[in-house]
C-alpha atoms as a PDB file:
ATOM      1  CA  UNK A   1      13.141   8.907  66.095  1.00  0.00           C
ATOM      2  CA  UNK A   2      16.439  10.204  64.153  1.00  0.00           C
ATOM      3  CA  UNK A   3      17.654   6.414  64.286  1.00  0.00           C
ATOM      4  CA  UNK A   4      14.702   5.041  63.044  1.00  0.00           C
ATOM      5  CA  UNK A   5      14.756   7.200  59.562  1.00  0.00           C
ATOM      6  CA  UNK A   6      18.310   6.310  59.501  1.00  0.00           C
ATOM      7  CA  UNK A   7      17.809   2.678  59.225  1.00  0.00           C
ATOM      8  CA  UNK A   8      15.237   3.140  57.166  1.00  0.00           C
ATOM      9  CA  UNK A   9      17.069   5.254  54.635  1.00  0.00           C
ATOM     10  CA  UNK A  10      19.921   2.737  54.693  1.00  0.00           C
ATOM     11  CA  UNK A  11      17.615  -0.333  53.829  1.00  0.00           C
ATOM     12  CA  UNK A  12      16.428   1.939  51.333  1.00  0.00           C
ATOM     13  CA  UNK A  13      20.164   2.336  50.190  1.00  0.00           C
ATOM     14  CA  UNK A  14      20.632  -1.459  50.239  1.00  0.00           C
ATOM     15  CA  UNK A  15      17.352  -2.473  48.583  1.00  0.00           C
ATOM     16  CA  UNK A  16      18.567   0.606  45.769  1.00  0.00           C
ATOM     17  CA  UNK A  17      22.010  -1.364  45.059  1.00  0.00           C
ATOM     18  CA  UNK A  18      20.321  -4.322  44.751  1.00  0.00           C
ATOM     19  CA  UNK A  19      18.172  -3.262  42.119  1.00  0.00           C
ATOM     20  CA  UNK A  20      20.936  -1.247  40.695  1.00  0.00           C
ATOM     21  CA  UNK A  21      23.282  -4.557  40.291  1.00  0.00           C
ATOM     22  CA  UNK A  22      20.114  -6.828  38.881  1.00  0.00           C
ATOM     23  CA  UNK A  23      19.558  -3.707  36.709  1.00  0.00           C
ATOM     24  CA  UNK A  24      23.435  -4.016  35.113  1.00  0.00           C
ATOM     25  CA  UNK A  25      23.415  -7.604  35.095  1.00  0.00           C
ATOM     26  CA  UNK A  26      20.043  -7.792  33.239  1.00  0.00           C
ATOM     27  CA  UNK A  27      22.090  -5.388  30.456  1.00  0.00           C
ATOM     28  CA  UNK A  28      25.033  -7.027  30.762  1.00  0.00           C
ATOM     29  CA  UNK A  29      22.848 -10.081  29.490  1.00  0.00           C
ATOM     30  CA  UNK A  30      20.551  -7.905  26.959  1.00  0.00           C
ATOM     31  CA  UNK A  31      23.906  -6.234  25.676  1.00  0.00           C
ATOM     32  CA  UNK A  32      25.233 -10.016  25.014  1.00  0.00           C
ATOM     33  CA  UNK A  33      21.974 -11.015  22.820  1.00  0.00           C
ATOM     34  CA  UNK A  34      22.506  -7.572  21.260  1.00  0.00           C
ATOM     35  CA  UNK A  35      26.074  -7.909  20.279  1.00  0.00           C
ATOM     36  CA  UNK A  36      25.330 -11.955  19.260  1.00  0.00           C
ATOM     37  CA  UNK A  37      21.644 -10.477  17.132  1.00  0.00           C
ATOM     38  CA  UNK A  38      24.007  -7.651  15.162  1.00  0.00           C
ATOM     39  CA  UNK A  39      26.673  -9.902  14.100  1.00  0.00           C
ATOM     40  CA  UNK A  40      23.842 -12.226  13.339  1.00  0.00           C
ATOM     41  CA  UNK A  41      22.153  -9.594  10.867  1.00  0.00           C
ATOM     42  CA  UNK A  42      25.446  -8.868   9.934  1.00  0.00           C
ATOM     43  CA  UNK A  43      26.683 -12.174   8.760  1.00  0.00           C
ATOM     44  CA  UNK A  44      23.297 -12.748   6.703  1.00  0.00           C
ATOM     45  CA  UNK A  45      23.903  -9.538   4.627  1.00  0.00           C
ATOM     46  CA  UNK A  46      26.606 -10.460   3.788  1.00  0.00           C
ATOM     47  CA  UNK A  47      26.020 -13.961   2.584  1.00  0.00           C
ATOM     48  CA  UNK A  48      23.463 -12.843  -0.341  1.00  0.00           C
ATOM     49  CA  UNK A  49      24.765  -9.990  -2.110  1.00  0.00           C
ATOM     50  CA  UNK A  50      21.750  -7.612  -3.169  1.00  0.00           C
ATOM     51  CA  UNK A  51      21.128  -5.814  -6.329  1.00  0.00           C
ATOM     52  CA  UNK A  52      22.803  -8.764  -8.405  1.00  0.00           C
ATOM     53  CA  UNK A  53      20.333 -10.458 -10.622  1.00  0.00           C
ATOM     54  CA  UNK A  54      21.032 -13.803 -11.409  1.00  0.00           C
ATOM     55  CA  UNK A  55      21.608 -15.310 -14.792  1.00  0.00           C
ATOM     56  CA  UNK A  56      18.685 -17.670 -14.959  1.00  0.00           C
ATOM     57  CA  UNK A  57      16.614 -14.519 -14.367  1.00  0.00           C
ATOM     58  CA  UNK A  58      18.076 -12.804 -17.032  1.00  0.00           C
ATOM     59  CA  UNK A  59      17.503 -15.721 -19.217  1.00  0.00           C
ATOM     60  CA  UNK A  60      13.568 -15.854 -18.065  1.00  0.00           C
ATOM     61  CA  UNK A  61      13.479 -11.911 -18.424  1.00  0.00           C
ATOM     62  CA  UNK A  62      14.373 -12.044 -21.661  1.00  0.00           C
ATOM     63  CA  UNK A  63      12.171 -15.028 -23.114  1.00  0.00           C
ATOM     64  CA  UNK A  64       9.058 -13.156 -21.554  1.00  0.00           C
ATOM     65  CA  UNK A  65      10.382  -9.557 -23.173  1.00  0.00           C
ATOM     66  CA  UNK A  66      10.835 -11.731 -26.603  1.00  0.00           C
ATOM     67  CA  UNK A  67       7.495 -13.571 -26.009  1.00  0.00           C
ATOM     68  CA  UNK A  68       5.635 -10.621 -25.558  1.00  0.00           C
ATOM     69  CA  UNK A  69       7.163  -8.611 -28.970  1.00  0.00           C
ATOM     70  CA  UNK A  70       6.194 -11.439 -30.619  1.00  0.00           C
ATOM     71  CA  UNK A  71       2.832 -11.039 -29.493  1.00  0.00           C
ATOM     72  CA  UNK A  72       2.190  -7.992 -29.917  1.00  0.00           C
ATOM     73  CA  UNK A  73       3.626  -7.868 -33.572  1.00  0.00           C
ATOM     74  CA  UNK A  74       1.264 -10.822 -34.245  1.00  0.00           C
ATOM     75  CA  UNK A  75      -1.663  -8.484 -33.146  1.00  0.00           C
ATOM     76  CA  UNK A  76      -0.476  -5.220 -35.173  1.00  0.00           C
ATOM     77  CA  UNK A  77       0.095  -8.008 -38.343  1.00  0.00           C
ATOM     78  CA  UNK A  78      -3.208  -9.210 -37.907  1.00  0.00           C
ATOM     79  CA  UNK A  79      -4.603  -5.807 -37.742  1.00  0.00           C
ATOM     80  CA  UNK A  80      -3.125  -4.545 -40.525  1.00  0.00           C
ATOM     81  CA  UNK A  81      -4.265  -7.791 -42.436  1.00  0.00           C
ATOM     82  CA  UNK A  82      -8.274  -6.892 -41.076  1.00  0.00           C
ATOM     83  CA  UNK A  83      -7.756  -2.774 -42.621  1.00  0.00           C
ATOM     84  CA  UNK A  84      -6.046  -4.355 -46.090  1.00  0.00           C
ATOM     85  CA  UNK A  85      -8.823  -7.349 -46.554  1.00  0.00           C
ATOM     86  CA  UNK A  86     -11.520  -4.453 -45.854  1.00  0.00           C
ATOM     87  CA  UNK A  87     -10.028  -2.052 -48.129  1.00  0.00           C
ATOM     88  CA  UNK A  88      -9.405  -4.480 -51.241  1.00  0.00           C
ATOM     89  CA  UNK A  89     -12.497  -6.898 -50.305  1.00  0.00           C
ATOM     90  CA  UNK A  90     -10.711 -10.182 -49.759  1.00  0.00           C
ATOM     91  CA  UNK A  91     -10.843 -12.232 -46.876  1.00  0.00           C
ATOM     92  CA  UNK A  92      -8.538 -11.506 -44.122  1.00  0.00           C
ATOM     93  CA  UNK A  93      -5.247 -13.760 -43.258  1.00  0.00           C
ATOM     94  CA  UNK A  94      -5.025 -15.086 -40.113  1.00  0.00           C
ATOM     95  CA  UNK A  95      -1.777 -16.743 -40.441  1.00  0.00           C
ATOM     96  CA  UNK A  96       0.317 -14.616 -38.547  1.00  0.00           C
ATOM     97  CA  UNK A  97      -1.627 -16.114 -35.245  1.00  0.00           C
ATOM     98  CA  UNK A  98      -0.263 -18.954 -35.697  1.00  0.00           C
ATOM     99  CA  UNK A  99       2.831 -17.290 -34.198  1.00  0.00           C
ATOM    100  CA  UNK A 100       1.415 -17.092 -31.168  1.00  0.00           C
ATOM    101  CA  UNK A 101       0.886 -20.635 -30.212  1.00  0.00           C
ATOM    102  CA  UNK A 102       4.359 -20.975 -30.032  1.00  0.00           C
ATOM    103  CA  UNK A 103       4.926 -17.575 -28.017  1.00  0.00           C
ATOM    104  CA  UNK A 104       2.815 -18.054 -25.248  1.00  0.00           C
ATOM    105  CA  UNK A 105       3.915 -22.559 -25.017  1.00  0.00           C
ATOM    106  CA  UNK A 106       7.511 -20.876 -24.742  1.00  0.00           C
ATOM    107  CA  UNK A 107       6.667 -18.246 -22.924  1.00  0.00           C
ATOM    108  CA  UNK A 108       4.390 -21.276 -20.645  1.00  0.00           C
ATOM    109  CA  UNK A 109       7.400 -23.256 -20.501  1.00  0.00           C
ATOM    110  CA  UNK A 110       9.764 -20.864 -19.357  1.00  0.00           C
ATOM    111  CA  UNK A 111       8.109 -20.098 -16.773  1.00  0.00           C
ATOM    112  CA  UNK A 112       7.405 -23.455 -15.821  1.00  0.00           C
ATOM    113  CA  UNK A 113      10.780 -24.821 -16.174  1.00  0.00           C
ATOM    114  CA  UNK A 114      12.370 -21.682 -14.052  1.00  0.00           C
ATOM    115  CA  UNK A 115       9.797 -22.416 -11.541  1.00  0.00           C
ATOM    116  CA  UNK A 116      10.488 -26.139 -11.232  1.00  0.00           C
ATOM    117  CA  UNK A 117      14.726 -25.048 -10.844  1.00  0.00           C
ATOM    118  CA  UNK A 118      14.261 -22.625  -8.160  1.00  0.00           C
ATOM    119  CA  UNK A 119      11.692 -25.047  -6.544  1.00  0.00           C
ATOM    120  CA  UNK A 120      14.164 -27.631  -6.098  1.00  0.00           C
ATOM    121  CA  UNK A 121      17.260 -24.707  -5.017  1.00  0.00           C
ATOM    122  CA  UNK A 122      15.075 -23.384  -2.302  1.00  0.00           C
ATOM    123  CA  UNK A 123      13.527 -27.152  -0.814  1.00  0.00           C
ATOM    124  CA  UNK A 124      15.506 -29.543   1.271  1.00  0.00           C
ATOM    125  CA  UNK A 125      18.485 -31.019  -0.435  1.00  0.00           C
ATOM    126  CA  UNK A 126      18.277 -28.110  -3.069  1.00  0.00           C
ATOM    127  CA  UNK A 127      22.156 -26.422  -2.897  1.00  0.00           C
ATOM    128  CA  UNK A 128      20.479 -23.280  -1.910  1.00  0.00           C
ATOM    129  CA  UNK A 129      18.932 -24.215   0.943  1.00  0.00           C
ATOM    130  CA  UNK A 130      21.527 -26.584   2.141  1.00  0.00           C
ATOM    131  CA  UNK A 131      24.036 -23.772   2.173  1.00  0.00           C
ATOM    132  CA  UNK A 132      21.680 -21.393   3.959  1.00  0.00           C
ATOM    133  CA  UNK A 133      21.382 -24.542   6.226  1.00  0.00           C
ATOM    134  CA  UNK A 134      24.855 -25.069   7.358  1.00  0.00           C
ATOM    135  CA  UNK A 135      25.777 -21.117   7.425  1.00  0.00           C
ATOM    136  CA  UNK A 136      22.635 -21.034  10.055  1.00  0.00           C
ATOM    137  CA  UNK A 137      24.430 -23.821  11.516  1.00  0.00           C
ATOM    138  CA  UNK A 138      28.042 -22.921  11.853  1.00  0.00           C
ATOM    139  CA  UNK A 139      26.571 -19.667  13.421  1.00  0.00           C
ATOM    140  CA  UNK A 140      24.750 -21.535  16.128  1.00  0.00           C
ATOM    141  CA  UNK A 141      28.326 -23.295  16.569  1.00  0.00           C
ATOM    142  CA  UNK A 142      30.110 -20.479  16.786  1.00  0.00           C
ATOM    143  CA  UNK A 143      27.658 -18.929  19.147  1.00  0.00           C
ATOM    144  CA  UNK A 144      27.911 -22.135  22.043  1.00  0.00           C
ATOM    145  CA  UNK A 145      31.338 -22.950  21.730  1.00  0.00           C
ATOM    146  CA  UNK A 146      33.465 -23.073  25.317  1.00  0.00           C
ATOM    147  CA  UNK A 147      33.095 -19.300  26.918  1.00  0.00           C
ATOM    148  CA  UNK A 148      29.964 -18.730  24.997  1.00  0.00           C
ATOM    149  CA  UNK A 149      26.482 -17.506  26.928  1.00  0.00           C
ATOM    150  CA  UNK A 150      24.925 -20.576  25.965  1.00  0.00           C
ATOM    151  CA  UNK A 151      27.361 -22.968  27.220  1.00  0.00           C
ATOM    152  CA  UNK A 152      26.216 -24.404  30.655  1.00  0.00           C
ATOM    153  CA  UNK A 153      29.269 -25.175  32.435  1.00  0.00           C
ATOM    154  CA  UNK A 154      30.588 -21.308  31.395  1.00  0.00           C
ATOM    155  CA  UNK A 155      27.100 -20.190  32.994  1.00  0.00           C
ATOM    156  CA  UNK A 156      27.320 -22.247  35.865  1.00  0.00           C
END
């Protein structure tokens, strides 16, 4: 009876190292992907600085800032125009609107023109993308050279 629980308790023992070494290989693989997904996320903050604001939005910023004072000082001008015309009994002057036909084509425009530039930046054969293209690219290269998880004969 002794020798029975014996056995049993070693196969237990075996069948427990086995699982313990498929256990630290299956890490040994997950810490692998790990290390290779950090230096990954790594690597891509570090090839688009943040917080920097690009010239061209600047540029955009500022026609739509400009646009818009020029709007709204076309509205207080025509105001001001209605309260006068009321107060002296003339007819009110509507010129200053005319202002704003070429506020809101610029403003139209700009937004049109910045949409069209980062359009072709961010679409195949835009510089943009093509550099996010071959830093994705080198990295895969990097990842499978010789020694490398993904190479088959270093696997094998």
């Amino acid at each position: 009876m002794f020798g029975k629980k014996k056995n049993l308790s070693e196969k237990e023992l075996k069948i427990q190292e086995q699982n313990m070494k498929v256990q630290e290989e299956s890490w040994a693989r997950e810490k692998d992907l790990l290390e290779r997904q950090y230096k990954m996320q790594e690597e891509r903050k570090n090839l688009k600085p943040k917080g920097k604001i690009t010239t061209t939005k600047w540029i955009v910023l500022f026609l739509f800032l400009n646009c818009t004072a020029i709007e709204i000082f076309t509205g207080w001008a025509t105001y001001e125009s209605l309260i006068i015309s009321q107060q002296i009994g003339t007819y009110a002057d509507f010129s200053p609107l005319v202002a704003l036909i070429g506020a809101v084509v610029g403003e139209v425009m700009g937004f049109a023109v910045y949409a069209a530039k980062s359009t072709k930046e961010n679409t195949a054969g835009g510089i943009v993308y093509d550099q996010a293209m071959q830093a994705a690219q080198s990295m895969i290269e990097a990842e499978t050279e010789p020694g490398g998880v993904e190479d088959p004969e270093a696997a094998g």
